[in-house]
C-alpha atoms as a PDB file:
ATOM      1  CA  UNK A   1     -19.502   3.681   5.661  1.00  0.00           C
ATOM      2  CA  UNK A   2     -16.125   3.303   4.542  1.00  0.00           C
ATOM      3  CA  UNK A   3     -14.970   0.887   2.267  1.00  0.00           C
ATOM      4  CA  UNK A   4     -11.097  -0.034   0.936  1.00  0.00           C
ATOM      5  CA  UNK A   5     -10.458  -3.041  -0.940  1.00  0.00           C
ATOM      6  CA  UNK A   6      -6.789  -3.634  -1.813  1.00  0.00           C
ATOM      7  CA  UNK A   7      -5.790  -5.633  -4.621  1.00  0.00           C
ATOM      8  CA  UNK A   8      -2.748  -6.737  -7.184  1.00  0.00           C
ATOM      9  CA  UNK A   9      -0.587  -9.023  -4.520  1.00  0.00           C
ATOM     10  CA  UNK A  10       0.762 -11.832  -5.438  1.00  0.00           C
ATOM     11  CA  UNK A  11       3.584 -13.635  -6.078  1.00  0.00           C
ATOM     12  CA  UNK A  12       7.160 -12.575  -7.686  1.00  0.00           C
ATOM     13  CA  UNK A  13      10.880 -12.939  -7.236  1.00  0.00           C
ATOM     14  CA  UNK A  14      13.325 -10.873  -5.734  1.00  0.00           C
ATOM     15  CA  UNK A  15      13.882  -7.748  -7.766  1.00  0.00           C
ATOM     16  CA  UNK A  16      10.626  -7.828  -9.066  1.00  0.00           C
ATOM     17  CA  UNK A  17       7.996  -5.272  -9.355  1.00  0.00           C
ATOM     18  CA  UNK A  18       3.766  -5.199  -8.091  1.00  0.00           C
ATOM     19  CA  UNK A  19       1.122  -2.374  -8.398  1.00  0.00           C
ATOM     20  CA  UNK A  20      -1.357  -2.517  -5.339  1.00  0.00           C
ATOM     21  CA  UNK A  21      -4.559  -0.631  -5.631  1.00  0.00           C
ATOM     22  CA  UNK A  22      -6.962   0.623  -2.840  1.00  0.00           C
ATOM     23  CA  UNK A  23     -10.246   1.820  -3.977  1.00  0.00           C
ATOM     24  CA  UNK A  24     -11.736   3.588  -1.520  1.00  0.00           C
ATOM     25  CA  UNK A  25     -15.625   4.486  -1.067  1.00  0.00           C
ATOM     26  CA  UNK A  26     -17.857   6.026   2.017  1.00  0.00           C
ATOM     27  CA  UNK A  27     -15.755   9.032   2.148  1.00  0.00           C
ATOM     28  CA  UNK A  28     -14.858  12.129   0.559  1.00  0.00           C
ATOM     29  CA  UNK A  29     -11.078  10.612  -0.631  1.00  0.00           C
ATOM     30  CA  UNK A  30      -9.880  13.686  -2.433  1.00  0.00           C
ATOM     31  CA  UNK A  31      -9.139  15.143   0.866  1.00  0.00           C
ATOM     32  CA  UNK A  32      -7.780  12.398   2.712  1.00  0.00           C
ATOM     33  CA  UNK A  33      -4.441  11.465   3.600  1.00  0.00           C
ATOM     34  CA  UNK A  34      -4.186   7.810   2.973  1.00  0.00           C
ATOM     35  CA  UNK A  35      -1.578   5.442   3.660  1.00  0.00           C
ATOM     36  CA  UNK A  36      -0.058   1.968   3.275  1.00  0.00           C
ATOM     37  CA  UNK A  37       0.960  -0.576   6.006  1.00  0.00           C
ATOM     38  CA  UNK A  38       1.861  -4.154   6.200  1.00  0.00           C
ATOM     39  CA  UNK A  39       2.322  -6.664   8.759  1.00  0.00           C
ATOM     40  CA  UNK A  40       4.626  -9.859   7.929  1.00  0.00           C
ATOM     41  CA  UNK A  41       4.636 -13.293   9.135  1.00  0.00           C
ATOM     42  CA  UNK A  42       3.877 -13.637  12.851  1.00  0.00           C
ATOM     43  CA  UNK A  43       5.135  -9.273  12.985  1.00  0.00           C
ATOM     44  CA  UNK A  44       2.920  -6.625  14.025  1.00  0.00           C
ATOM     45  CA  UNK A  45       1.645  -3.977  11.807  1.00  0.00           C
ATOM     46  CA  UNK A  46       4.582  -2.146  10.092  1.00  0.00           C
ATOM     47  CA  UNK A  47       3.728   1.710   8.352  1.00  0.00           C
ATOM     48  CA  UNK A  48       5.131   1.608   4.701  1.00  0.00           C
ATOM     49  CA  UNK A  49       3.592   4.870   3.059  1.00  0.00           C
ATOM     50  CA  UNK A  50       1.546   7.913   3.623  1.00  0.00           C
ATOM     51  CA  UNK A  51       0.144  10.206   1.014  1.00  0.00           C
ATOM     52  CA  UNK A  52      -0.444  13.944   1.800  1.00  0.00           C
ATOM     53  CA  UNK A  53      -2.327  15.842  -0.896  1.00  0.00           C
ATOM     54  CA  UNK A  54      -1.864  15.396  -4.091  1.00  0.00           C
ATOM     55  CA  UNK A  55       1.299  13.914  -4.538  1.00  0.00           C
ATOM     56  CA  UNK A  56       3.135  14.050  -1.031  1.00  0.00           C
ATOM     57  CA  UNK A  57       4.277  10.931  -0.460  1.00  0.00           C
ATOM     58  CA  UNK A  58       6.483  10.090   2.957  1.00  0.00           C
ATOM     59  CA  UNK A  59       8.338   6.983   3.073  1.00  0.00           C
ATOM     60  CA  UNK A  60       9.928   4.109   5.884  1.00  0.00           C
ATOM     61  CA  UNK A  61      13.373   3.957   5.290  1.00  0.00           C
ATOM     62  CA  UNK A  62      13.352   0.108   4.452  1.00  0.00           C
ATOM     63  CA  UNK A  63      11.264   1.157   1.339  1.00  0.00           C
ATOM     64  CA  UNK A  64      12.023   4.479   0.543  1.00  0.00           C
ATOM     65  CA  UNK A  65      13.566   4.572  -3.158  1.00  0.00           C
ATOM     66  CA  UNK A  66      12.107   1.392  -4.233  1.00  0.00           C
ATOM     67  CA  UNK A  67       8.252   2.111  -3.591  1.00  0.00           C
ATOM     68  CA  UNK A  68       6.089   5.190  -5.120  1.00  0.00           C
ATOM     69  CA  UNK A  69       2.754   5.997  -3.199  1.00  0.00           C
ATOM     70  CA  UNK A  70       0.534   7.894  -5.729  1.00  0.00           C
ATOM     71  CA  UNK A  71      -3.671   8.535  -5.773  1.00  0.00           C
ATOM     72  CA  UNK A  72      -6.102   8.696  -8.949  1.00  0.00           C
ATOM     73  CA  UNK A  73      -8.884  10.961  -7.451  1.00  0.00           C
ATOM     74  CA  UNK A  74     -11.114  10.667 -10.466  1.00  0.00           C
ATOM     75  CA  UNK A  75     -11.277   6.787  -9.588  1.00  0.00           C
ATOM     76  CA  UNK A  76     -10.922   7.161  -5.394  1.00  0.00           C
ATOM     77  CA  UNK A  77      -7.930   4.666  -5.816  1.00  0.00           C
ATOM     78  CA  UNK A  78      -5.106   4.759  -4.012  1.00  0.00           C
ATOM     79  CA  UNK A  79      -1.606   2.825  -5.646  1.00  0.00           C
ATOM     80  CA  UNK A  80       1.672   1.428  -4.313  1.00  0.00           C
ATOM     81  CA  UNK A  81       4.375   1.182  -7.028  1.00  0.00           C
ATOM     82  CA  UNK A  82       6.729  -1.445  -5.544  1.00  0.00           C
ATOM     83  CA  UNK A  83       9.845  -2.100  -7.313  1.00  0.00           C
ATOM     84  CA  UNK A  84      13.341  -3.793  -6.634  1.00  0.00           C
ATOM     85  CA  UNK A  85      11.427  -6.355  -4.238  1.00  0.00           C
ATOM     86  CA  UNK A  86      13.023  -7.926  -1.335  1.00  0.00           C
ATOM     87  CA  UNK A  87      12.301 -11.223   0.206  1.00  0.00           C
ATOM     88  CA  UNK A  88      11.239  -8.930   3.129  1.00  0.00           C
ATOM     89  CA  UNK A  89       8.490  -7.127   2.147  1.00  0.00           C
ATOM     90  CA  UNK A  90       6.861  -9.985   2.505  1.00  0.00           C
ATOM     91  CA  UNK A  91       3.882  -9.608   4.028  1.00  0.00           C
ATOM     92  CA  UNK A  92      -0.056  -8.453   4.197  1.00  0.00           C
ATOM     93  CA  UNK A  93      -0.095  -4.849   2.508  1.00  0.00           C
ATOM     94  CA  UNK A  94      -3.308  -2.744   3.855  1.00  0.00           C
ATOM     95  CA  UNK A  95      -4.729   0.878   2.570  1.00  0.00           C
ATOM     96  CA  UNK A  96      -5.610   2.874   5.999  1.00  0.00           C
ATOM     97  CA  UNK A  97      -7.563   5.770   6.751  1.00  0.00           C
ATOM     98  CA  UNK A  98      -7.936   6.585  10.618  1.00  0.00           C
ATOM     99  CA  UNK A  99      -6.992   3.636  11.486  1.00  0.00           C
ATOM    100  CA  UNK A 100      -9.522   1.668   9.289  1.00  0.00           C
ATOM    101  CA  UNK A 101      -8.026  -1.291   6.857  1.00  0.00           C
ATOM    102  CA  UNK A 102      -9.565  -3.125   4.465  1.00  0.00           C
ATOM    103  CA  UNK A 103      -8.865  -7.205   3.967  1.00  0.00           C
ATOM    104  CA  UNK A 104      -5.525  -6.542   2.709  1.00  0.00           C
ATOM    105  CA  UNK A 105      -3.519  -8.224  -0.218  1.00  0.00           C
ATOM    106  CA  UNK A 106      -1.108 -10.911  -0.185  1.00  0.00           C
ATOM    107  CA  UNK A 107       2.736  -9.603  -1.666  1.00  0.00           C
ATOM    108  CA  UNK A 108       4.842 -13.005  -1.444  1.00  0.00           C
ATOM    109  CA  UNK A 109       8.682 -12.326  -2.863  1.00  0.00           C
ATOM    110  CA  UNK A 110      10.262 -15.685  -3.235  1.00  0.00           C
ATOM    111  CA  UNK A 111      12.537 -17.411  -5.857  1.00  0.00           C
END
């Protein structure tokens, strides 16, 4: 059965910086192409990040140079490194794999 639990939203002012995590269980995660989405205020679901491989991260434009998609195998955890925050990546940030989300986290930027 698979499992993703996202965590390390929260709260922080424009040009700020959060880590999410994703551990993910119930599958074999080494060899899965994960990736991040997010769906803001009263929006539909918006793709933010997918990981190929090892390190092969692809990008939407409204993030790409400010957020780093990256995987710890040993720990089935998947990371998104967001930095230079804008009031509009506000939103519900979810880990996916084929189509499957976990109960998201919370990333509020707001002076």
């Amino acid at each position: 059965q698979v499992q993703l639990v996202e965590s390390g939203g929260g709260l922080v002012q424009p040009g700020g910086s959060l880590r999410l995590s994703c551990v993910a269980s119930g599958f074999p995660f080494r060899f899965a192409s994960m990736t991040w989405v997010r769906q803001a205020p009263g929006k539909g679901l918006e793709w933010v990040s997918t990981i190929y491989g090892i390190n092969d991260g692809r990008y939407a434009d409204s993030v790409k140079g400010r957020f780093t998609i990256s995987r710890d195998n040993r720990k089935n955890t998947l990371y998104l490194q967001m930095n230079s925050l804008k009031p509009e990546d506000t939103a519900v940030y979810y880990c996916q794999k084929d189509g499957m989300r976990g109960q998201g986290t919370q990333v509020t930027v707001s002076s």
